[in-house]
N, C-alpha and C. Protein backbone atom coordinates (compact mmCIF):
# COMPACT_ATOMS: atom_id res chain seq x y z
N UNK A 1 -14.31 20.28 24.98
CA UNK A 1 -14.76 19.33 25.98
C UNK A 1 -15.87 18.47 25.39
N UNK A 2 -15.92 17.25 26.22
CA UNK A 2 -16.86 16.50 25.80
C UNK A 2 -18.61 16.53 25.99
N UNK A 3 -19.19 16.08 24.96
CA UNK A 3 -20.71 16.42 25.61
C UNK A 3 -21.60 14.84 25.85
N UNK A 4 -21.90 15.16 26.93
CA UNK A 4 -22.31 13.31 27.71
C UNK A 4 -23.55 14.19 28.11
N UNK A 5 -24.64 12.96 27.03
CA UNK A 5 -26.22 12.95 27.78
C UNK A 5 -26.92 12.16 29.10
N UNK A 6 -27.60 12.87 29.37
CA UNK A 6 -28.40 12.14 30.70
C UNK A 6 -29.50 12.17 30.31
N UNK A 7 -30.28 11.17 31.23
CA UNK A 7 -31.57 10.77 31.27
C UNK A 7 -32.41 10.60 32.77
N UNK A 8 -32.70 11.39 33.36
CA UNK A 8 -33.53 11.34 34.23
C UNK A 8 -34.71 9.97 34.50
N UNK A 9 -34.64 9.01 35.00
CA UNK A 9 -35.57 8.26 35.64
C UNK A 9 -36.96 8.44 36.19
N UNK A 10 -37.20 10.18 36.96
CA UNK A 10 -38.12 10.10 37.33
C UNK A 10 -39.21 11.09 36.15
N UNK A 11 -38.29 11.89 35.47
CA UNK A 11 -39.61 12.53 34.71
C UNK A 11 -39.10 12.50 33.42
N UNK A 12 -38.11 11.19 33.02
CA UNK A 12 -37.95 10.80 31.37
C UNK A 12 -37.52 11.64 30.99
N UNK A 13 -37.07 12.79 31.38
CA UNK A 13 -36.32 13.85 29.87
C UNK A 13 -34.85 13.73 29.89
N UNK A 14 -34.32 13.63 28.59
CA UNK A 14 -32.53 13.77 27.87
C UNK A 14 -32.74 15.19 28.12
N UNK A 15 -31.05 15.16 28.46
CA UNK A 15 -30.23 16.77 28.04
C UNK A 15 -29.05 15.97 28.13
N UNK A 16 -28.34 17.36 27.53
CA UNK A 16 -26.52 17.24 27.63
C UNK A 16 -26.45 18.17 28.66
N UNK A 17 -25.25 17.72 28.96
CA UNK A 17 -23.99 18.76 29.80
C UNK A 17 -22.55 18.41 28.79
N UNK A 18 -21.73 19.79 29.07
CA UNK A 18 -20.22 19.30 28.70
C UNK A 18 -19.30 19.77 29.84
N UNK A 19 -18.94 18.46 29.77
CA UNK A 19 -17.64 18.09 30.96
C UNK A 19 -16.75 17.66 30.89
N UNK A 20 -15.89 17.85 31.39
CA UNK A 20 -14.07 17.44 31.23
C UNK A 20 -14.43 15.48 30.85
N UNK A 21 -15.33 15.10 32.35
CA UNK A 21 -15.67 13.87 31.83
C UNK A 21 -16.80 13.69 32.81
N UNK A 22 -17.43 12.07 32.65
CA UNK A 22 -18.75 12.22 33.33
C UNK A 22 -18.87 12.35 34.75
N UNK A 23 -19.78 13.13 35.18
CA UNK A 23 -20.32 14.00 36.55
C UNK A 23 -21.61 13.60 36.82
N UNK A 24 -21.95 12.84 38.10
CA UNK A 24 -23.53 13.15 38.45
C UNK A 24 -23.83 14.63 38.28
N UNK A 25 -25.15 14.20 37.35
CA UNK A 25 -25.75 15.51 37.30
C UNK A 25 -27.37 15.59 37.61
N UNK A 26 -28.13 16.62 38.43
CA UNK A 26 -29.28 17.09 38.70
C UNK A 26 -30.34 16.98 37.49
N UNK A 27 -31.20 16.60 37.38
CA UNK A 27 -31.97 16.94 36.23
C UNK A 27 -32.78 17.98 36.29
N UNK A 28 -32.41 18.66 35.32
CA UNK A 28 -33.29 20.19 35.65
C UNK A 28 -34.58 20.51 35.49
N UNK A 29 -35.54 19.64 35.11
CA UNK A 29 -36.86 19.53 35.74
C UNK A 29 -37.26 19.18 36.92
N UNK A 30 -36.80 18.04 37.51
CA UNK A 30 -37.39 17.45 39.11
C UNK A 30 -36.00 17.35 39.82
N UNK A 31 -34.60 18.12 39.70
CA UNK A 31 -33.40 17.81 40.28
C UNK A 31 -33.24 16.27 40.93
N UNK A 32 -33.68 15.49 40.22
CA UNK A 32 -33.18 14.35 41.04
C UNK A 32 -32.01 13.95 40.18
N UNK A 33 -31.31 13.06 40.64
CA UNK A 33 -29.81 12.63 39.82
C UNK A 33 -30.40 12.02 38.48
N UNK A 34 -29.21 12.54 37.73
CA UNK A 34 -29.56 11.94 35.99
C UNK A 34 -28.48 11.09 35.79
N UNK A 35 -28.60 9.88 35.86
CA UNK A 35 -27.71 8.67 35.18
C UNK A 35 -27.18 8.93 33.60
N UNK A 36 -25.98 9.06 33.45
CA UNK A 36 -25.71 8.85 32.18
C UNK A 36 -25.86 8.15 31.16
N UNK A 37 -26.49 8.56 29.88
CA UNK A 37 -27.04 7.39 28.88
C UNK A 37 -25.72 7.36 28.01
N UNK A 38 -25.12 6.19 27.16
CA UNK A 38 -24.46 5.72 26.16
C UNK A 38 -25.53 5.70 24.58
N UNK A 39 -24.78 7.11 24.00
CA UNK A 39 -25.52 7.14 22.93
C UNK A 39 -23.88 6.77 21.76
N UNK A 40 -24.61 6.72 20.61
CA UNK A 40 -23.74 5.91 19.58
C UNK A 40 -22.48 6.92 19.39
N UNK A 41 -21.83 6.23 18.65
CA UNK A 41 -20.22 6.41 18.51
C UNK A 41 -19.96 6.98 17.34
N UNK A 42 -18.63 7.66 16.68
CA UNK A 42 -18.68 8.34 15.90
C UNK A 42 -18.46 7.32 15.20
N UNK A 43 -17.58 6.32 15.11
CA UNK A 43 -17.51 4.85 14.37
C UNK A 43 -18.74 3.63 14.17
N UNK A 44 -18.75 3.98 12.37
CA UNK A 44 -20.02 2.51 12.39
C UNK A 44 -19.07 1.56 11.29
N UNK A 45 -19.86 0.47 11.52
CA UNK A 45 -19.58 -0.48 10.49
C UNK A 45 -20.09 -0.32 8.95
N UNK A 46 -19.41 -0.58 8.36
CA UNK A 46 -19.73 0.03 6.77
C UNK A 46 -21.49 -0.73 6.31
N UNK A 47 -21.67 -1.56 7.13
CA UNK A 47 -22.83 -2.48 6.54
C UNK A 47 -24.02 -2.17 7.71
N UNK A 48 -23.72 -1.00 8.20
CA UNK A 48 -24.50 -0.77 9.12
C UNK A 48 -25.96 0.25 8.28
N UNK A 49 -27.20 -0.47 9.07
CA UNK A 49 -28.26 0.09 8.00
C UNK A 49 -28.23 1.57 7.56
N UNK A 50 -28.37 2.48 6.73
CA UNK A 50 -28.09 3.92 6.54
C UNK A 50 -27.01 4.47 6.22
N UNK A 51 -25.74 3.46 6.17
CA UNK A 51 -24.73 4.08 5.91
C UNK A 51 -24.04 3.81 4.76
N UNK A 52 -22.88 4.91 3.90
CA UNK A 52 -22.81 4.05 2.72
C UNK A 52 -21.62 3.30 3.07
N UNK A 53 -21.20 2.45 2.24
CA UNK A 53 -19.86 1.34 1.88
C UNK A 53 -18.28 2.15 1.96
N UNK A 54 -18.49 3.34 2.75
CA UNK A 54 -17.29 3.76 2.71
C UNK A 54 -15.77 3.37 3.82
N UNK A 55 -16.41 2.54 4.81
CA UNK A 55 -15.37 2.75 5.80
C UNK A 55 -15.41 0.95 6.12
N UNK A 56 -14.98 0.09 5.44
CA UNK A 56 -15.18 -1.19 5.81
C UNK A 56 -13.94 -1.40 6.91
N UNK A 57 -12.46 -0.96 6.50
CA UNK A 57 -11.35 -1.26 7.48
C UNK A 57 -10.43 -2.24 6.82
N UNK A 58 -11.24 -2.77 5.03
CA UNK A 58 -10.44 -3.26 4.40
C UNK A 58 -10.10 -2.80 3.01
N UNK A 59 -8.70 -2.63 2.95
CA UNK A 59 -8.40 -1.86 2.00
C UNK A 59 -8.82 -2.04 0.27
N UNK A 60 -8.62 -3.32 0.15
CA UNK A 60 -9.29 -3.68 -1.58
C UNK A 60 -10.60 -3.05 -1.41
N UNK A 61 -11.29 -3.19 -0.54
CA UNK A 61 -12.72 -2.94 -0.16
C UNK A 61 -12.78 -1.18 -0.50
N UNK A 62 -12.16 -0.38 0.26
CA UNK A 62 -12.42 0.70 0.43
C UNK A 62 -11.76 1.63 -0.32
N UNK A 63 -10.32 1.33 -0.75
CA UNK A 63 -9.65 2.18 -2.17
C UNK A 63 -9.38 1.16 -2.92
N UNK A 64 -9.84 0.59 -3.83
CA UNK A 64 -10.10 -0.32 -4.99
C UNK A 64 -8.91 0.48 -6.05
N UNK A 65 -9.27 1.33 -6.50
CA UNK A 65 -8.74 2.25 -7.50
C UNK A 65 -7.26 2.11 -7.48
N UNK A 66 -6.73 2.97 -6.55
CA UNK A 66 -4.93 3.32 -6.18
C UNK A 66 -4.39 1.88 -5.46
N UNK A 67 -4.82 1.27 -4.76
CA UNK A 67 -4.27 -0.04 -4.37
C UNK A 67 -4.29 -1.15 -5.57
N UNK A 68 -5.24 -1.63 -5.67
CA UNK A 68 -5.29 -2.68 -6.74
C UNK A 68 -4.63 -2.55 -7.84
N UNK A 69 -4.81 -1.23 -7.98
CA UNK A 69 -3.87 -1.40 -9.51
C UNK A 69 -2.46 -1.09 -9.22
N UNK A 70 -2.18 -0.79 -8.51
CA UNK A 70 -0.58 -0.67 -7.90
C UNK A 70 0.23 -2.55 -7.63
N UNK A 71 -0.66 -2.58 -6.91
CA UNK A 71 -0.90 -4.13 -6.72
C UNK A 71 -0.66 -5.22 -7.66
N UNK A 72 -1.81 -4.99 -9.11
CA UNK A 72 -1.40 -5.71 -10.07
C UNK A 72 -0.71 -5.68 -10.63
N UNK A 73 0.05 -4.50 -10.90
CA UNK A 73 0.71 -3.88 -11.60
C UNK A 73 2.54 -4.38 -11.14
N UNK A 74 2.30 -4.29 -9.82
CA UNK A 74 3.51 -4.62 -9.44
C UNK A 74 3.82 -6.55 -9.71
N UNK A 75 2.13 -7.56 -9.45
CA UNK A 75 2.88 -8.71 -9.59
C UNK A 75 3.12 -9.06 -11.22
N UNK A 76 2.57 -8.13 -12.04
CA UNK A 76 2.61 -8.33 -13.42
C UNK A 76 4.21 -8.17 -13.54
N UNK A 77 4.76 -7.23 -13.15
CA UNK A 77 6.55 -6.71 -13.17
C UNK A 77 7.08 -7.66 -12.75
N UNK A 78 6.92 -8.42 -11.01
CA UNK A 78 7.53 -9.67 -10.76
C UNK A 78 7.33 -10.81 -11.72
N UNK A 79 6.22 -10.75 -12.41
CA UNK A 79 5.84 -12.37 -13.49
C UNK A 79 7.42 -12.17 -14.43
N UNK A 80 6.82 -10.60 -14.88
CA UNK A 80 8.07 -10.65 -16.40
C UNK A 80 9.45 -10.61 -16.06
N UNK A 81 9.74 -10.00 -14.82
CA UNK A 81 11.08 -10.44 -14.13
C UNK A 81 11.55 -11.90 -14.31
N UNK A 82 10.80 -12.43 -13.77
CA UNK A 82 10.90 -14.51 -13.74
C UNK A 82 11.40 -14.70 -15.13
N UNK A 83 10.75 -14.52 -15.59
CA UNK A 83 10.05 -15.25 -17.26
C UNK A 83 11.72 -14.44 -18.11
N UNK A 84 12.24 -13.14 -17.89
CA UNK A 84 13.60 -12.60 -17.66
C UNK A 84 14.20 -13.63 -17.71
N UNK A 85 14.48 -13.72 -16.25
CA UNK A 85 15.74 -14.54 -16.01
C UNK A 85 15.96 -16.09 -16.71
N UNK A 86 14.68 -16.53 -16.55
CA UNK A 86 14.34 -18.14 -17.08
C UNK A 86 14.88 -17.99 -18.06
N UNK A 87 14.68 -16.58 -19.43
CA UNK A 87 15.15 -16.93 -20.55
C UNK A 87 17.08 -16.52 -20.70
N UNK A 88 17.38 -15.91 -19.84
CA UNK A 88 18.60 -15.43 -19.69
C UNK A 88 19.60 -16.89 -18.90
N UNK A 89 18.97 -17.43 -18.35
CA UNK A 89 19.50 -18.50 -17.66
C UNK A 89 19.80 -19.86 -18.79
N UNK A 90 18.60 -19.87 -19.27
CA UNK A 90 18.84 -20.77 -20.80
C UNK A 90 19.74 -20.39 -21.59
N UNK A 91 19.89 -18.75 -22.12
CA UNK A 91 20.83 -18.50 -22.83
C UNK A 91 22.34 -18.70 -22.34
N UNK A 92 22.70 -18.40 -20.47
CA UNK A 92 24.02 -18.71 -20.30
C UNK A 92 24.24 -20.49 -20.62
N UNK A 93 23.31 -21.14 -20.20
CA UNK A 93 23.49 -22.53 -20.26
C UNK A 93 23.97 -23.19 -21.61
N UNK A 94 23.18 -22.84 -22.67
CA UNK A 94 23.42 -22.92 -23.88
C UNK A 94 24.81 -22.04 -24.49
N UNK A 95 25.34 -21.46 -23.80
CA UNK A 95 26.39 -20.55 -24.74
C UNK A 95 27.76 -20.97 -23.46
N UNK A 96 27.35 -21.39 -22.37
CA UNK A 96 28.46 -21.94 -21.54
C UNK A 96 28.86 -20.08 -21.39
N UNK A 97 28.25 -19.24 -21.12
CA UNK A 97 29.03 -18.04 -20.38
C UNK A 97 28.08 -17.32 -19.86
N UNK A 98 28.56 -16.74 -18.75
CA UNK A 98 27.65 -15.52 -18.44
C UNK A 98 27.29 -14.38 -19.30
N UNK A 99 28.44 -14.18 -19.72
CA UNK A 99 28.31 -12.97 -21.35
C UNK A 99 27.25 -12.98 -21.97
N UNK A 100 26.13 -11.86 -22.07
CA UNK A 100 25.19 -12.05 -22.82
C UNK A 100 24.85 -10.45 -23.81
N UNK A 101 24.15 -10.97 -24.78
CA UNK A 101 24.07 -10.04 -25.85
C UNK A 101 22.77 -9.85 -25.44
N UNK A 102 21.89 -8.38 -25.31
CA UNK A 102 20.43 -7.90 -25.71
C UNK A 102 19.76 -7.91 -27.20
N UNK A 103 19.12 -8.17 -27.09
CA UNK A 103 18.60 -7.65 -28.62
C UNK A 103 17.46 -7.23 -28.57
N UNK A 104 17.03 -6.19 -28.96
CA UNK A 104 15.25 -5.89 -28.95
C UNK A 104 15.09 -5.43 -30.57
N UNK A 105 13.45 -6.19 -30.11
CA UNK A 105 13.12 -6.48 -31.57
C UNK A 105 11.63 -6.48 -31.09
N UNK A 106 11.15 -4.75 -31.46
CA UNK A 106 9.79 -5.00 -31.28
C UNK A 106 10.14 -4.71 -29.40
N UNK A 107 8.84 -4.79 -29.19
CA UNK A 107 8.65 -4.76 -27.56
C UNK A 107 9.09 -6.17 -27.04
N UNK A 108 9.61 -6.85 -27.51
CA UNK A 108 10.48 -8.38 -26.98
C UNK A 108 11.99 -7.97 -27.12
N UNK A 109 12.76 -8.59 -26.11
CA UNK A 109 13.91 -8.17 -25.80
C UNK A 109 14.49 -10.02 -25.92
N UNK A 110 15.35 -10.15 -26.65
CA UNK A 110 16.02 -11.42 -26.63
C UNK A 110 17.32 -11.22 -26.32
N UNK A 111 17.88 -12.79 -25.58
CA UNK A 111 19.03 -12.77 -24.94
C UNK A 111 19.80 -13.97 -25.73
N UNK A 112 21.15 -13.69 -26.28
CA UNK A 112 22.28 -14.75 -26.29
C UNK A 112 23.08 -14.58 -26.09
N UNK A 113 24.10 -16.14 -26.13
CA UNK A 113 25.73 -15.73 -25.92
C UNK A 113 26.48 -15.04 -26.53
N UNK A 114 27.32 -14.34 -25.77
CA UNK A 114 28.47 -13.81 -26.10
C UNK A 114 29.52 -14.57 -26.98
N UNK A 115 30.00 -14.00 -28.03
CA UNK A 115 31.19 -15.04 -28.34
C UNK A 115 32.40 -14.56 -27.60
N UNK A 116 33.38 -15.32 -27.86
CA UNK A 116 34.64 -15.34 -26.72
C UNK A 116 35.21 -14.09 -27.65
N UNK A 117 35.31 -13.40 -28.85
CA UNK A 117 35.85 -12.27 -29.92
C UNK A 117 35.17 -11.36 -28.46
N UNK A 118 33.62 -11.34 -28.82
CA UNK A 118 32.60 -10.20 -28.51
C UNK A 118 33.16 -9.85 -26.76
N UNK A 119 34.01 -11.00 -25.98
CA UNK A 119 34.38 -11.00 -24.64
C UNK A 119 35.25 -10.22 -24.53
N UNK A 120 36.40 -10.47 -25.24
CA UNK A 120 38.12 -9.67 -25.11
C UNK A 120 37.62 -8.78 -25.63
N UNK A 121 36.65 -8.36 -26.74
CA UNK A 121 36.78 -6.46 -27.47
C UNK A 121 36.23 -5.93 -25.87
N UNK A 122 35.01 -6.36 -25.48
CA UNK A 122 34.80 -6.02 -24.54
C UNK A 122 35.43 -5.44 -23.11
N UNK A 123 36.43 -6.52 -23.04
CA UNK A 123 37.32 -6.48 -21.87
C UNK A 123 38.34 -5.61 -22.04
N UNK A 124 38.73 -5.25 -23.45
CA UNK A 124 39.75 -4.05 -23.94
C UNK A 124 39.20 -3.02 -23.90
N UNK A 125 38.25 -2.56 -24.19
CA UNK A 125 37.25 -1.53 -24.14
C UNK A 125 37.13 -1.07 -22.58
N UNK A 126 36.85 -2.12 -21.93
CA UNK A 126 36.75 -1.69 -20.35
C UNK A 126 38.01 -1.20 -19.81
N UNK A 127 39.01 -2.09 -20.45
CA UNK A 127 40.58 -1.58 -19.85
C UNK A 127 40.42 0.09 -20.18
N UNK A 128 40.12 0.22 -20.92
CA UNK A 128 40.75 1.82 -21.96
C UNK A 128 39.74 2.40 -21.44
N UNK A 129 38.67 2.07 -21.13
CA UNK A 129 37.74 3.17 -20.27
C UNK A 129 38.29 3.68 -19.05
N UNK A 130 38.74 2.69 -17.91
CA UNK A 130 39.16 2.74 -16.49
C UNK A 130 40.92 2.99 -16.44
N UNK A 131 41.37 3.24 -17.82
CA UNK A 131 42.86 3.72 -17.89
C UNK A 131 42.70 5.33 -17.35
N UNK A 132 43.40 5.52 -16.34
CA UNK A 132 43.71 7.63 -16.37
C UNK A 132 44.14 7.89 -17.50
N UNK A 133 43.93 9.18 -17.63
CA UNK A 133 43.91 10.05 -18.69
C UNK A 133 45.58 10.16 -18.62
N UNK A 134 47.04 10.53 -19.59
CA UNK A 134 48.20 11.16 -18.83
C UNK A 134 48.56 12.32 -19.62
N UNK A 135 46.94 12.66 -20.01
CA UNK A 135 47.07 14.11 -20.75
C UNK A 135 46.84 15.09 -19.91
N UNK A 136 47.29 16.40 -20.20
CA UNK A 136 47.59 17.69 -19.20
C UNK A 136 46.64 18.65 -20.14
């Protein structure tokens, strides 16, 4: 249950009570009614005097570490994606085919055309892969 302070008017003294929720209550020095006081909240603002920088409500702000670098990390992957295709797109243009060869060399990966030979071995190769077996 909850605990809600009062404040007596006629002889100034705080106490708590705990109650389901707030109740006129007697003040137990001079029983006259104790008005309920509004004392602070379990929530402060991060820039609030005494407190540290932990709870701003914004995330770069408050996990720097696991966000941000997830973050950069991911638009660094979208950049080299682009910069991918741009060079893969040049290579179909220039070779007139979609067919393209990898090459890595080093941590750089280069792209060209296919020749029309490098197409049909290809396309025979695929046949004879996706042929059934009619061995027992």
């Amino acid at each position: 249950m909850p605990k809600y302070q009062y404040e007596c008017g006629g002889c100034s003294i705080r106490f708590e009570r705990t109650h389901k929720r707030p109740e006129p209550t007697p003040c137990p020095e001079c029983g006259q009614p104790a008005p309920q006081i509004m004392t602070g909240f379990g929530f402060q603002f991060a820039d609030s005097p005494g407190t540290d920088k932990a709870n701003t409500g914004v995330t770069k702000v408050d996990y720097p570490t696991a966000d941000q670098a997830v973050g950069r990390s991911a638009d660094l992957r979208w950049k080299m994606m682009k910069e991918r295709d741009a060079v893969k797109a040049e290579a179909r243009k220039q070779g007139g085919t979609n067919a393209l060869i990898r090459r890595h060399s080093g941590r750089a990966i280069d792209y060209e055309p296919m020749s029309q030979a490098g197409r049909e071995a290809r396309k025979q190769l695929a046949k004879t892969a996706l042929k059934p077996s009619t061995e027992k």
